[in-house]
Protein backbone atom coordinates (compact mmCIF):
# COMPACT_ATOMS: atom_id res chain seq x y z
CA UNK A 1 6.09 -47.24 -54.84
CA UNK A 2 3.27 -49.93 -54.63
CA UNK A 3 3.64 -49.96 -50.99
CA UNK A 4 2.97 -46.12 -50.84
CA UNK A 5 0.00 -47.14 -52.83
CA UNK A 6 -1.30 -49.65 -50.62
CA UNK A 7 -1.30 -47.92 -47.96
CA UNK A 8 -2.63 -44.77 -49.11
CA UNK A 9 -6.00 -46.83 -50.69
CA UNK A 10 -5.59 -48.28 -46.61
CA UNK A 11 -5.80 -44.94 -45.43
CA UNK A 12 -8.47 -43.25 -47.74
CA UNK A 13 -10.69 -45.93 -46.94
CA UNK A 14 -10.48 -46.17 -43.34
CA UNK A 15 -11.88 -42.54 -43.43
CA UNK A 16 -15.16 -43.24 -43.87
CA UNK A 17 -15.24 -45.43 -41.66
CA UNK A 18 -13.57 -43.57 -38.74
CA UNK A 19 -16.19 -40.57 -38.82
CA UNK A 20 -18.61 -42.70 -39.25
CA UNK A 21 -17.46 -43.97 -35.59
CA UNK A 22 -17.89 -40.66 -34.36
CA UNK A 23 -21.59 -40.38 -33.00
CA UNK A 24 -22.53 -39.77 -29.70
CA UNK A 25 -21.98 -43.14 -27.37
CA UNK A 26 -25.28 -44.09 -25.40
CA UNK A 27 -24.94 -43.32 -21.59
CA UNK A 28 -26.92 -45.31 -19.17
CA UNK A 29 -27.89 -44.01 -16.08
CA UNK A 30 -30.28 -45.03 -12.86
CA UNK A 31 -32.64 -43.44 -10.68
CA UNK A 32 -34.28 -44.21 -7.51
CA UNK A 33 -36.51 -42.39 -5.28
CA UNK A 34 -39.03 -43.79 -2.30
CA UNK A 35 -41.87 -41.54 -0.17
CA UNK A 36 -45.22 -42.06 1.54
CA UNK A 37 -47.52 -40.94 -1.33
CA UNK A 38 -45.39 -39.80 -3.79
CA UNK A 39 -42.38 -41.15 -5.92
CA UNK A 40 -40.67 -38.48 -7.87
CA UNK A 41 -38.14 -38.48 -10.68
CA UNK A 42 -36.71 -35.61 -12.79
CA UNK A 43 -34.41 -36.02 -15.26
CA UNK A 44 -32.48 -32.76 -16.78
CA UNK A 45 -32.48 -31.70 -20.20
CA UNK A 46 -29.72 -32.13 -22.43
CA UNK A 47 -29.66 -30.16 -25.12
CA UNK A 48 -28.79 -33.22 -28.50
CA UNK A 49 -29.52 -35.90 -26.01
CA UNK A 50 -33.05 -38.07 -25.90
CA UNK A 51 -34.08 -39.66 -22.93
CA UNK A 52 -35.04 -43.10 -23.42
CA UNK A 53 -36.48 -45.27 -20.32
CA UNK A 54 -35.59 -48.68 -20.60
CA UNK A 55 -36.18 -49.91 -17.42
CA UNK A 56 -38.63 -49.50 -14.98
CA UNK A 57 -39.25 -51.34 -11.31
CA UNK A 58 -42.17 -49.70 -8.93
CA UNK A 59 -43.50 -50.93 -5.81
CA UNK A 60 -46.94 -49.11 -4.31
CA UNK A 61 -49.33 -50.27 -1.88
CA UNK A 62 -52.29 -48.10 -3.79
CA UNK A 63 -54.42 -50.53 -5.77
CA UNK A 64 -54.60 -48.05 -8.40
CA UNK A 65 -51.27 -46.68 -8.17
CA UNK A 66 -49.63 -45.83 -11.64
CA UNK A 67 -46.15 -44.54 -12.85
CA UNK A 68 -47.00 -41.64 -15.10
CA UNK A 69 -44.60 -40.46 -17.50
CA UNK A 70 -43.70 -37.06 -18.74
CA UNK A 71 -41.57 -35.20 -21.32
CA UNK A 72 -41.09 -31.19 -21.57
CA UNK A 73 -42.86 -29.57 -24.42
CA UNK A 74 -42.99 -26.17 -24.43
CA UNK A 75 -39.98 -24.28 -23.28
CA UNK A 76 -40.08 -20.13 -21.93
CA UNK A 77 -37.07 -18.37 -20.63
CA UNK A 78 -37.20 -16.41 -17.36
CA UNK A 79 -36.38 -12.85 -18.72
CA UNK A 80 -36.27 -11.23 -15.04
CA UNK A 81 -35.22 -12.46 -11.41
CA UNK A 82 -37.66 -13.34 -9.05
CA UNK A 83 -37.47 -13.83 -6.05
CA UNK A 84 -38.86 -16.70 -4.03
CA UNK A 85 -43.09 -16.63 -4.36
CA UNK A 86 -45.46 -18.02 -6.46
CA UNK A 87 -45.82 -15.50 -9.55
CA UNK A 88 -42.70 -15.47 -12.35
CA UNK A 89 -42.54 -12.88 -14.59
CA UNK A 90 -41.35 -14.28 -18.39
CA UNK A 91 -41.00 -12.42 -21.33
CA UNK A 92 -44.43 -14.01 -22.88
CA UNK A 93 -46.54 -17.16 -21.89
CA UNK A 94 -47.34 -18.53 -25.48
CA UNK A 95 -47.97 -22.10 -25.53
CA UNK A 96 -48.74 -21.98 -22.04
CA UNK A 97 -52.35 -23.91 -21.27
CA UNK A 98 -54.44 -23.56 -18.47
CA UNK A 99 -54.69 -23.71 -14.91
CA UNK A 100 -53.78 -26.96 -13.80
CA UNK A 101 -51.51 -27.73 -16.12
CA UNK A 102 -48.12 -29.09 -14.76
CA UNK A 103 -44.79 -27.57 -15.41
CA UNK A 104 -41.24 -28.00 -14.66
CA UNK A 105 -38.71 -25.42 -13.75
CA UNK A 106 -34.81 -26.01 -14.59
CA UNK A 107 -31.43 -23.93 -13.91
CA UNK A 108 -28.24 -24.49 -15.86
CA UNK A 109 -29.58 -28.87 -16.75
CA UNK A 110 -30.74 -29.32 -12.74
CA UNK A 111 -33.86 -29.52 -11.79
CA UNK A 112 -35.53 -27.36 -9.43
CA UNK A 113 -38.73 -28.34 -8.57
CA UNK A 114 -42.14 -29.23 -10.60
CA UNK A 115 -45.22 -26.66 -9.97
CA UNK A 116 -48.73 -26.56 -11.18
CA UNK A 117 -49.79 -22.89 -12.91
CA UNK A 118 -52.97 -21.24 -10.95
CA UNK A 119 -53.08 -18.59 -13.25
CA UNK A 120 -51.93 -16.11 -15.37
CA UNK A 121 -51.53 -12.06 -14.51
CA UNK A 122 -51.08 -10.36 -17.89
CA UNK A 123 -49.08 -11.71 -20.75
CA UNK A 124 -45.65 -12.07 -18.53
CA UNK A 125 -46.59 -13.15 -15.66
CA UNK A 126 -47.38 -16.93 -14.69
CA UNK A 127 -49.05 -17.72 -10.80
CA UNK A 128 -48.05 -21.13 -9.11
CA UNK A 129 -50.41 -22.98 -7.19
CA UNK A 130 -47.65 -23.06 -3.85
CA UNK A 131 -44.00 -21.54 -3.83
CA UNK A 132 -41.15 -22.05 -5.93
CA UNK A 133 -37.27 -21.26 -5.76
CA UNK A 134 -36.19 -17.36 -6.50
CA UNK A 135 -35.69 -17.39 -10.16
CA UNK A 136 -33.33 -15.36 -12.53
CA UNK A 137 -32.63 -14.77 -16.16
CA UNK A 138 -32.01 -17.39 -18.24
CA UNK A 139 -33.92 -20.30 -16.13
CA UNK A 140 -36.24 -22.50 -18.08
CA UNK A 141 -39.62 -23.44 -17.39
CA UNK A 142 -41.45 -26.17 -19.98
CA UNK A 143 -45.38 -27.03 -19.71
CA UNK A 144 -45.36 -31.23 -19.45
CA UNK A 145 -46.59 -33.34 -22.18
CA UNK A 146 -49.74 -35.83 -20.94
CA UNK A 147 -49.01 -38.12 -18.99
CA UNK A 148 -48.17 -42.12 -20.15
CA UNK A 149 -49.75 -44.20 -17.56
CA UNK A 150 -48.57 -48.07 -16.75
CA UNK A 151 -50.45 -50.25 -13.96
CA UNK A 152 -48.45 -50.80 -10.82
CA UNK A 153 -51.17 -51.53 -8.28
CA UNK A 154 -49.99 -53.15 -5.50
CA UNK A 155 -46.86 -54.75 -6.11
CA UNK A 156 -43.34 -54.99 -4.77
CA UNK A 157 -40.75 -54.70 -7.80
CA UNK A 158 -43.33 -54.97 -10.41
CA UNK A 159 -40.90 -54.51 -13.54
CA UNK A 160 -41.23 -52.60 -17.11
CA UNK A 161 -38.19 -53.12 -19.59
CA UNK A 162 -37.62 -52.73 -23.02
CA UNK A 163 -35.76 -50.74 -25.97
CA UNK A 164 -38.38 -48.38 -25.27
CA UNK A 165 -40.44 -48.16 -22.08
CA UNK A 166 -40.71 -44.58 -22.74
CA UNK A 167 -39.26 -41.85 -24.85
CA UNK A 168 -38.88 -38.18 -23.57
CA UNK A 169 -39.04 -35.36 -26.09
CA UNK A 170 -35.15 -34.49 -27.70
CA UNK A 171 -33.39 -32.13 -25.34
CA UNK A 172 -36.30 -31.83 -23.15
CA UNK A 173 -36.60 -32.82 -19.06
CA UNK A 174 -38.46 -36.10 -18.54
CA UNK A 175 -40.06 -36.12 -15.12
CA UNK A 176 -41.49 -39.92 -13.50
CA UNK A 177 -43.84 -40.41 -10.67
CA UNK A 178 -45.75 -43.19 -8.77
CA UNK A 179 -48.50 -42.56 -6.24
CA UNK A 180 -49.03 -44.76 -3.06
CA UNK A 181 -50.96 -44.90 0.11
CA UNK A 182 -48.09 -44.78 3.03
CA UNK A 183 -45.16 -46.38 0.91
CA UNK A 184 -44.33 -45.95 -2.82
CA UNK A 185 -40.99 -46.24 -4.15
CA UNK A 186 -39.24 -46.68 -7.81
CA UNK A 187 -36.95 -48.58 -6.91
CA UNK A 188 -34.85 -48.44 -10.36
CA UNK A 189 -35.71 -46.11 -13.65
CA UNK A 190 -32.66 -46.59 -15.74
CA UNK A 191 -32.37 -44.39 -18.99
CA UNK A 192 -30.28 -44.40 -21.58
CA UNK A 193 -29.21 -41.26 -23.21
CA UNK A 194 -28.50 -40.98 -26.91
């Protein structure tokens, strides 16, 4: 009978301790991505997951080249397929700035493509500066928070690390990119998901 005892004082307090265990288990993942005068970088959305950039390494030969960070912030839902063009109708474009401002547009956690709004045609309708992808229902498109600027210049592998490098909004796409002359590249952005 004190056995049975022991073991169920064992069991009630390894309880605790076992859903306690049960949190979400960071993921780590890295990037890459070379051009001429661009280096781009999207990261999906996921929906209870923050993306956290803990390592950076850029090379640019642009003197003034930067790696500018970038986290979704507003979120609209496409309401209606659209086919590909530059105007997509949503059902409202609240918290929507203005022209210029960058955007990102996302299907299912992929990433499409980023755009830049041009203008706006009534209270559904949003004008891209070139073309993007035929759109339908459901499809996300968030404005971009202001960029976070660090120094690259010109530099091969110039590294960034830390707990922290930066932090994209929760459940929100993150989007990275480095400007160059002929040859940019970021050569490793690893994030870690929690």
């Amino acid at each position: 009978m004190k056995i049975l005892g022991i073991l169920g004082l064992a069991w009630t307090l390894t309880l605790p301790l076992a859903a306690f265990g049960q949190g979400t288990v960071p993921q780590f993942v890295t990037y890459r991505s070379s051009g001429t005068t661009t280096s781009w970088v999207q990261i999906a959305s996921s929906p209870m997951q923050q993306c956290r950039v803990v390592q950076a390494i850029a090379s640019s030969d642009l003197a003034g080249a930067n790696l500018l960070f970038s986290s979704g912030v507003t979120p609209v839902t496409v309401t209606y397929s659209n086919a590909l063009g530059t105007t997509v109708s949503v059902g409202y474009t609240n918290g929507f700035g203005p022209a210029g401002q960058l955007c990102t547009l996302e299907r299912a956690g992929t990433i499409l493509t980023n755009m830049q709004i041009a203008s706006f045609t009534g209270s559904t309708n949003i004008v891209f500066t070139y073309n993007i992808p035929a759109t339908v229902p459901g499809d996300q498109i968030y404005t971009m928070s202001t960029p976070v600027k660090l120094w690259v210049g010109v530099f091969t592998n110039r590294p960034f690390s830390g707990e922290a490098v930066y932090v994209g909004n929760k459940g929100r796409p993150v989007q990275v990119l480095l400007n160059g002359t002929s040859a940019c590249s970021i050569d490793a952005l690893t994030v870690k998901f929690e």
